[in-house]
N, C-alpha and C. Protein backbone atom coordinates (compact mmCIF):
# COMPACT_ATOMS: atom_id res chain seq x y z
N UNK A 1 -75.47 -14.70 251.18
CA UNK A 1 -74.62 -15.60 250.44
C UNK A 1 -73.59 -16.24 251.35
N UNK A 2 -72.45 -15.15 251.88
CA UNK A 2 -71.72 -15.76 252.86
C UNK A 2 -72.03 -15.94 254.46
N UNK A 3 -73.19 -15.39 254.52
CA UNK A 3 -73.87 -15.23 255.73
C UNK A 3 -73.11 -13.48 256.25
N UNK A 4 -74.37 -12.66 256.32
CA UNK A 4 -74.22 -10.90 256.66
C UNK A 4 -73.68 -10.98 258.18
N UNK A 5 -73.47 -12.11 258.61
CA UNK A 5 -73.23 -12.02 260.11
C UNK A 5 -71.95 -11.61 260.60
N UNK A 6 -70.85 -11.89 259.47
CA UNK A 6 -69.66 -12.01 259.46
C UNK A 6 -68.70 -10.85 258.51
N UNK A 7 -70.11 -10.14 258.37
CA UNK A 7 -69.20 -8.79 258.04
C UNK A 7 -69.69 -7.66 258.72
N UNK A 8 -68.93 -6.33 258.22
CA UNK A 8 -69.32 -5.22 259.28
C UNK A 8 -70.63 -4.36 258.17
N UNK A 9 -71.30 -4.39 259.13
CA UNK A 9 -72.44 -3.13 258.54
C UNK A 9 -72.03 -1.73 258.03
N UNK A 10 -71.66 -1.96 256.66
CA UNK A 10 -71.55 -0.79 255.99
C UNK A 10 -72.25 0.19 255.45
N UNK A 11 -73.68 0.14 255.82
CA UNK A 11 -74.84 0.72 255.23
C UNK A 11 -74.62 2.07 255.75
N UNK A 12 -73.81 2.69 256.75
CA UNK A 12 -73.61 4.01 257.01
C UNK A 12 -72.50 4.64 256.41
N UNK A 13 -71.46 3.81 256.12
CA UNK A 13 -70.04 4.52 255.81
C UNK A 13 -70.16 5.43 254.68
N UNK A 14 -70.47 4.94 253.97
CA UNK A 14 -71.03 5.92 252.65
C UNK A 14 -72.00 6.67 252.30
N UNK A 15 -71.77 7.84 251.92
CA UNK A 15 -72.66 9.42 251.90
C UNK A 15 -73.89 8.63 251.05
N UNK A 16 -73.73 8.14 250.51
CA UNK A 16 -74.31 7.39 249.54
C UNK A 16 -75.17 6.14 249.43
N UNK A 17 -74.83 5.44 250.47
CA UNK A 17 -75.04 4.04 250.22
C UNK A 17 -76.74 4.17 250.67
N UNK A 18 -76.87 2.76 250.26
CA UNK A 18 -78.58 2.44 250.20
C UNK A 18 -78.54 1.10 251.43
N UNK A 19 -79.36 0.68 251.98
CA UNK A 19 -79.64 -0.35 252.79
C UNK A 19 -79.50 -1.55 251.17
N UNK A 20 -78.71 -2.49 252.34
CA UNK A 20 -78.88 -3.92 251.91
C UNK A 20 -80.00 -4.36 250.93
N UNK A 21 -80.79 -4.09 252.18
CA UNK A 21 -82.28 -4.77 251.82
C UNK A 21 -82.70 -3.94 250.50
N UNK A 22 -82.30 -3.05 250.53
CA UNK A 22 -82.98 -2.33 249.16
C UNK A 22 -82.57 -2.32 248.20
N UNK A 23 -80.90 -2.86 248.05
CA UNK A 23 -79.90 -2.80 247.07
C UNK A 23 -79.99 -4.17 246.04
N UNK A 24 -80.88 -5.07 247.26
CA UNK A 24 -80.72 -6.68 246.67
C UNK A 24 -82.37 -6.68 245.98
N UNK A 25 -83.38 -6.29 246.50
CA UNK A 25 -84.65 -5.71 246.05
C UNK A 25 -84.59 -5.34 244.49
N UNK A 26 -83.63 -4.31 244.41
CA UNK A 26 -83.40 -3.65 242.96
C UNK A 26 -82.51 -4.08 242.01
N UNK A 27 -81.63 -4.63 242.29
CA UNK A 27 -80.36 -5.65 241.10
C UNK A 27 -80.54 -6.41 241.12
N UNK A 28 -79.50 -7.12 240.15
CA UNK A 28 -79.51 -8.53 239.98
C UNK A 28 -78.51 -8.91 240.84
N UNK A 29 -78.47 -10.31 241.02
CA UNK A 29 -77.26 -10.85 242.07
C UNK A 29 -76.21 -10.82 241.56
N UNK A 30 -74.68 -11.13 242.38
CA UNK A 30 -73.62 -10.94 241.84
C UNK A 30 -73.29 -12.28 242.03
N UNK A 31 -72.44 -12.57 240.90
CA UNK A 31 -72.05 -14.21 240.72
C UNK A 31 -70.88 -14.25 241.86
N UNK A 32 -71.08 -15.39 242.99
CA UNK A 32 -69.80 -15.42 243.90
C UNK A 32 -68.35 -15.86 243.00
N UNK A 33 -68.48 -16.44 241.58
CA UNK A 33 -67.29 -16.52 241.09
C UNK A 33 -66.82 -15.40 239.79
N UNK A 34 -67.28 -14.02 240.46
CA UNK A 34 -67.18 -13.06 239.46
C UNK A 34 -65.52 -12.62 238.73
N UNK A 35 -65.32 -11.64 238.00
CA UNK A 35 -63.47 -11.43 237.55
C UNK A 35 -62.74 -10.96 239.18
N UNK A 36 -63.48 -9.99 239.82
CA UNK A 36 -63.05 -9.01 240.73
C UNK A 36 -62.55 -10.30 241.99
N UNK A 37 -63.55 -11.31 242.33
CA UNK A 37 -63.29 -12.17 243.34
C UNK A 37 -62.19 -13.41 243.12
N UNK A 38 -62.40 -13.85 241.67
CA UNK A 38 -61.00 -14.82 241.06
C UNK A 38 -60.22 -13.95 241.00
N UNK A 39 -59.92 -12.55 240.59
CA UNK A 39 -58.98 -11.76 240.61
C UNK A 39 -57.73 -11.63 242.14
N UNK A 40 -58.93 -11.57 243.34
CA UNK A 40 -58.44 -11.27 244.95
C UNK A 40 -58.13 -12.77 244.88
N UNK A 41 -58.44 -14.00 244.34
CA UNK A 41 -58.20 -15.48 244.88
C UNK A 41 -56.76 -15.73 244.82
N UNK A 42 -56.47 -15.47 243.17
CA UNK A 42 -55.67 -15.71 242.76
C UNK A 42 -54.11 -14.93 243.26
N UNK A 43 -54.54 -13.91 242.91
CA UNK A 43 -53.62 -13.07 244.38
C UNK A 43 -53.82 -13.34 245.15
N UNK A 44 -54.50 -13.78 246.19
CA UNK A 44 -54.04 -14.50 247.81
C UNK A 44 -53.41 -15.44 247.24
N UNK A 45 -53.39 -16.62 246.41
CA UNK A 45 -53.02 -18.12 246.18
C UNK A 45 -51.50 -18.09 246.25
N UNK A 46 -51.25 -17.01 244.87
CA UNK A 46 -49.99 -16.89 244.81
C UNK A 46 -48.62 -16.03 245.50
N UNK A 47 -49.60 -15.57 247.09
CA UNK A 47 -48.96 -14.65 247.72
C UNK A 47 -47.91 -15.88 248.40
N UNK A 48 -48.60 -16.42 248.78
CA UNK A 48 -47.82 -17.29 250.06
C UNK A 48 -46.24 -18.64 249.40
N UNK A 49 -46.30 -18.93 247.91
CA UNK A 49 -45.74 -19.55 248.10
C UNK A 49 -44.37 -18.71 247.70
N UNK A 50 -44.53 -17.05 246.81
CA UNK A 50 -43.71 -16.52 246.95
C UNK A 50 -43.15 -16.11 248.03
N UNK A 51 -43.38 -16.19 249.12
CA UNK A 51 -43.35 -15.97 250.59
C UNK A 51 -41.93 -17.13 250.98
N UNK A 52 -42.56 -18.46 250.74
CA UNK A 52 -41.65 -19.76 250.70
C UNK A 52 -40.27 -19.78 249.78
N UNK A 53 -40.55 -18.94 249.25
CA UNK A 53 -39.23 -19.58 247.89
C UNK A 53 -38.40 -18.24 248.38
N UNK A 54 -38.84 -17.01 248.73
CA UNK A 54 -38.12 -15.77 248.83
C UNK A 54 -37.50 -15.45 250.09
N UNK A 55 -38.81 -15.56 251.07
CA UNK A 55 -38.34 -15.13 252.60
C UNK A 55 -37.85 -16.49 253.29
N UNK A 56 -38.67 -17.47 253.31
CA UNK A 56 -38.19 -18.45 254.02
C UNK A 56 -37.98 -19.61 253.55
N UNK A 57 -37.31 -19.37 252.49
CA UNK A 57 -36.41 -21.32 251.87
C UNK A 57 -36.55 -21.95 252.27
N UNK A 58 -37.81 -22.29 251.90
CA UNK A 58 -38.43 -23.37 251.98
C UNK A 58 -39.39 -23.86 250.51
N UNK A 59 -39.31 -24.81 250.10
CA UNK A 59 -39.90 -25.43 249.13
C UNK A 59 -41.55 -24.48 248.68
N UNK A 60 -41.75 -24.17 247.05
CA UNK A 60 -42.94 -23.41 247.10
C UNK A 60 -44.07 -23.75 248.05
N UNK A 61 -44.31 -25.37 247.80
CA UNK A 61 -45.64 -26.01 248.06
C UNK A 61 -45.44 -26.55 249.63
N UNK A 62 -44.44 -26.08 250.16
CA UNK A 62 -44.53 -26.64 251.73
C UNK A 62 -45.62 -26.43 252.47
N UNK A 63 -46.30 -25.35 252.46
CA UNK A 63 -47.79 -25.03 252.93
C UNK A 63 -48.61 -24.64 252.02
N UNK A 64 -49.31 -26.00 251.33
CA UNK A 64 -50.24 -25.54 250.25
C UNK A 64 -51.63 -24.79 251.04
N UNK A 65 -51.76 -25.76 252.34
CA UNK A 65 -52.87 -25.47 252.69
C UNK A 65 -53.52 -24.02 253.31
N UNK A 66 -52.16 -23.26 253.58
CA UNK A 66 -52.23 -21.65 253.45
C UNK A 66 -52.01 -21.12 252.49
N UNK A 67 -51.51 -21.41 251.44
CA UNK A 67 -51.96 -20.84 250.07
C UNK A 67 -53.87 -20.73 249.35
N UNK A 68 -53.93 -22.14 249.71
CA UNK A 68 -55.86 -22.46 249.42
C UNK A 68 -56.32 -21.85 250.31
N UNK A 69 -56.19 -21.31 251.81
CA UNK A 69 -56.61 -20.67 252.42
C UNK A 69 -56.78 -19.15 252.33
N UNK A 70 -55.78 -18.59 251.82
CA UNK A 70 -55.57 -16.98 251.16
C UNK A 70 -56.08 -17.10 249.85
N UNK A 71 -55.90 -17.95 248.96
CA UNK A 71 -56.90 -18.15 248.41
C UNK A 71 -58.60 -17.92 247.66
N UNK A 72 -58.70 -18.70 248.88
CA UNK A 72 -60.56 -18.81 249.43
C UNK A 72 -60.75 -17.42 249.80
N UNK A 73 -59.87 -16.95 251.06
CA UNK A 73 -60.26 -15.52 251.43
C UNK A 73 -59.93 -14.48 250.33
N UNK A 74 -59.32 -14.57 249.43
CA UNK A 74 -58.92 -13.63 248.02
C UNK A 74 -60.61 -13.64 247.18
N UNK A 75 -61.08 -14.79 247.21
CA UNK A 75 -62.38 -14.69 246.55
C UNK A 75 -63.21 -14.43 247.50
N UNK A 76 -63.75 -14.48 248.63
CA UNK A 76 -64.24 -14.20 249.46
C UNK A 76 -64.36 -12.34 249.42
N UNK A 77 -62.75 -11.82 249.58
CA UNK A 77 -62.83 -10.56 250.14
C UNK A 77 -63.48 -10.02 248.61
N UNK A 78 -63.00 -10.43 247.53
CA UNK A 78 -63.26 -10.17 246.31
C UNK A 78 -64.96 -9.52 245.87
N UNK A 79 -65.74 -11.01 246.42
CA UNK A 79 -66.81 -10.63 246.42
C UNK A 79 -68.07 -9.94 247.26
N UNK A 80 -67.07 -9.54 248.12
CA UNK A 80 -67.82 -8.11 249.01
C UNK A 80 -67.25 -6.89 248.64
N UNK A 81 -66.26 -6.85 248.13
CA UNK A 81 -65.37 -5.32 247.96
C UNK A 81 -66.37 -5.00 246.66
N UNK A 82 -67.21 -6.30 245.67
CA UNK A 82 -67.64 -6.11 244.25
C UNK A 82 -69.09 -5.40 244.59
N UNK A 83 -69.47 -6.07 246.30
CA UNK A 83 -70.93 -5.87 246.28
C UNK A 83 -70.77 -4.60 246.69
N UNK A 84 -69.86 -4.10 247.27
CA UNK A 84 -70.13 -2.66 248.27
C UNK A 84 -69.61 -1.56 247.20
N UNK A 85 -69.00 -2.06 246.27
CA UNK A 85 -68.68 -0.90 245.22
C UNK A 85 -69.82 -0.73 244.57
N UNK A 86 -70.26 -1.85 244.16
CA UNK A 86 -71.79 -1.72 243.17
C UNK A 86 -72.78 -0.89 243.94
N UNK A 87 -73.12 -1.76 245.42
CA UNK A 87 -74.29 -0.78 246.13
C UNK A 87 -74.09 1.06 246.83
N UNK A 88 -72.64 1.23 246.50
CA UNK A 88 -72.13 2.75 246.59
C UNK A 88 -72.88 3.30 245.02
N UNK A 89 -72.77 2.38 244.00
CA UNK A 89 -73.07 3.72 242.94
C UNK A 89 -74.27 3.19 242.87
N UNK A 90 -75.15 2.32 243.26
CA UNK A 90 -76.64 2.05 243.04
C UNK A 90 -77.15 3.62 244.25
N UNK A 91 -76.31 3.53 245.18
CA UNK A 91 -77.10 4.25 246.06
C UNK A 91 -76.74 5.85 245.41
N UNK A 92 -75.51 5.99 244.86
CA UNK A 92 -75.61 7.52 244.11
C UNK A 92 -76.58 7.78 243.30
N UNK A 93 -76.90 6.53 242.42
CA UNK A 93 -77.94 6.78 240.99
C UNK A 93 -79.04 7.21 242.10
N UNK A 94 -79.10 6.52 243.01
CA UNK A 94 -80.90 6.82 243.80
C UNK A 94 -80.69 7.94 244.18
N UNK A 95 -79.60 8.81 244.92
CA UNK A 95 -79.38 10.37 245.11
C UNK A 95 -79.93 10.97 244.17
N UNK A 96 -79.33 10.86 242.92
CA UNK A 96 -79.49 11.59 241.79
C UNK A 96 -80.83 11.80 241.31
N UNK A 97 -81.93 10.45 241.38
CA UNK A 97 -83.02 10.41 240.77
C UNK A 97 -83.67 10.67 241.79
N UNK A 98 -83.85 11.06 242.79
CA UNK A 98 -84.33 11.28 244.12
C UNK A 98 -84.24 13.00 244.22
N UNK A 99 -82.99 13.33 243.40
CA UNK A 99 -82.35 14.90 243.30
C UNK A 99 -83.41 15.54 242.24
N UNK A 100 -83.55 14.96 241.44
CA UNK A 100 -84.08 15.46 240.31
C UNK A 100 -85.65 15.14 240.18
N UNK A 101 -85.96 14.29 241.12
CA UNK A 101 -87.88 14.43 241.16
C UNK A 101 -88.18 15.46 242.28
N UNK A 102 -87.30 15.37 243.22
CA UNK A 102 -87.76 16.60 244.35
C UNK A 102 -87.60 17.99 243.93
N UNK A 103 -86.42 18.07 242.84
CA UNK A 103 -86.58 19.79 242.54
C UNK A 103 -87.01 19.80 241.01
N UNK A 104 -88.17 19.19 240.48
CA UNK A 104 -88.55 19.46 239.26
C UNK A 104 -88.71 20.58 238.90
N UNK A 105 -89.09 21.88 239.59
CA UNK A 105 -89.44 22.97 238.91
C UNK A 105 -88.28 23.66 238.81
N UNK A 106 -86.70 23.58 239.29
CA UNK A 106 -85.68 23.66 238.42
C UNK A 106 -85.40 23.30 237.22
N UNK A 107 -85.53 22.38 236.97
CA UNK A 107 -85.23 21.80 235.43
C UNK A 107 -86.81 22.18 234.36
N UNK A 108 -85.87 23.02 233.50
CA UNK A 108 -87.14 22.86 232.32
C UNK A 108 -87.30 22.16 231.58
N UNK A 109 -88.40 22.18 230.80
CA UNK A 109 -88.75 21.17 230.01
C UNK A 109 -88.67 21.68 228.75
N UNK A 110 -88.12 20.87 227.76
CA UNK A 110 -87.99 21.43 226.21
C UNK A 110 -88.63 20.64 225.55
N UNK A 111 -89.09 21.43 224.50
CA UNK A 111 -89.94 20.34 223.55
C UNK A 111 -88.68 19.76 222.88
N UNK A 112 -88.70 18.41 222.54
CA UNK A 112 -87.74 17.83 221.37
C UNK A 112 -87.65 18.62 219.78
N UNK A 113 -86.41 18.33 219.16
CA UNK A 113 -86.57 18.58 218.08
C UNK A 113 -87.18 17.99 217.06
N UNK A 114 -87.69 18.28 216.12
CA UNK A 114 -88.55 17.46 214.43
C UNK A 114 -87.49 17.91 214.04
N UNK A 115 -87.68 16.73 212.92
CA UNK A 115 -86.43 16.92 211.66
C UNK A 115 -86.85 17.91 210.92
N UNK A 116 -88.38 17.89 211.00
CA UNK A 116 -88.80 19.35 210.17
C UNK A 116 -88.48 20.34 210.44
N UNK A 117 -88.00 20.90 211.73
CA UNK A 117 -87.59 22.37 211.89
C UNK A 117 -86.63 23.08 211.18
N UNK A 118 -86.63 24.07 210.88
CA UNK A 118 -85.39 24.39 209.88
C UNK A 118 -84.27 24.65 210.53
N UNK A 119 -83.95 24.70 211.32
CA UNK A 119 -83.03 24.21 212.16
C UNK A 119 -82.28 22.78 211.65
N UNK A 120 -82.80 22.24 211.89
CA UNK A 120 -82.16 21.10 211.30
C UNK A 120 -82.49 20.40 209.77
N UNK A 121 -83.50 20.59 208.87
CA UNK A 121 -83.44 20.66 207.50
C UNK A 121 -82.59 20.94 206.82
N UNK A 122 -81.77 20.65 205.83
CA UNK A 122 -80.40 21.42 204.91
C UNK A 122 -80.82 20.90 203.52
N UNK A 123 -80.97 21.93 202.33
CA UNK A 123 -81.07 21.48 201.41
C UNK A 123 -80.26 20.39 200.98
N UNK A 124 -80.71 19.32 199.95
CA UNK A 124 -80.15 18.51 199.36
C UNK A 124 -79.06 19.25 198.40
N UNK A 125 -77.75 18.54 198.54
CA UNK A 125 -76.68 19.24 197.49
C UNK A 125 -76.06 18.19 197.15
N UNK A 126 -76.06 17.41 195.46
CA UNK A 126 -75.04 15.87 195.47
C UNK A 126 -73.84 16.63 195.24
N UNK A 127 -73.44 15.25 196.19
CA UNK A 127 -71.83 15.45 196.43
C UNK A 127 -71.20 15.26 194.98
N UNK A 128 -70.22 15.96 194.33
CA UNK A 128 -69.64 16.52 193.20
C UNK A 128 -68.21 16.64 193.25
């Protein structure tokens, strides 16, 4: 999307994580204008001109063009912090289901219940 060239290879950091390639294979894509990435935009946007009015009195909009710049990078960082959180618990679910086909003969198997069992049957009594 933003080009993988320009970030750091995180496919090891996490006990967990799954390769790229396998994470994008199995989900759906993530919208680059998701809540999490307008969320980081909008906080960068509005970092800088409080910056202007507080620290250095100077007019809000004196540097809009580093505001749109923190910005851009607010949605930017937004939508990698969204992908690497998602592909951390895609890669736990695959632990898990990976956990539980390799040690099948731990887990037993139960038959389900019928409504017929008396177990769960209760005579009819109207409510009175």
């Amino acid at each position: 999307m933003f080009g993988e060239k320009h970030v750091p290879n995180l496919d090891k950091l996490y006990l967990f994580s799954v390769p790229l390639k396998d994470y994008r294979k199995c989900s759906y894509p993530i919208s680059t204008l998701n809540s999490t990435s307008l969320l980081c935009g909008v906080a960068g946007a509005a970092v800088y001109p409080g910056v202007n009015i507080g620290f250095l009195n100077r007019p809000a909009l004196a540097s809009a063009h580093r505001s749109l710049a923190l910005g851009v990078f607010g949605v930017w960082m937004g939508y990698y912090l969204l992908r690497t959180y998602e592909q951390y618990y895609f890669g736990r679910f695959k632990y898990c289901i990976d956990y539980a086909l390799n040690r099948k003969d731990i887990f037993t198997k139960e038959a389900p219940m019928k409504y017929s069992d008396p177990g769960v049957l209760r005579h009819w009594r109207p409510v009175r």
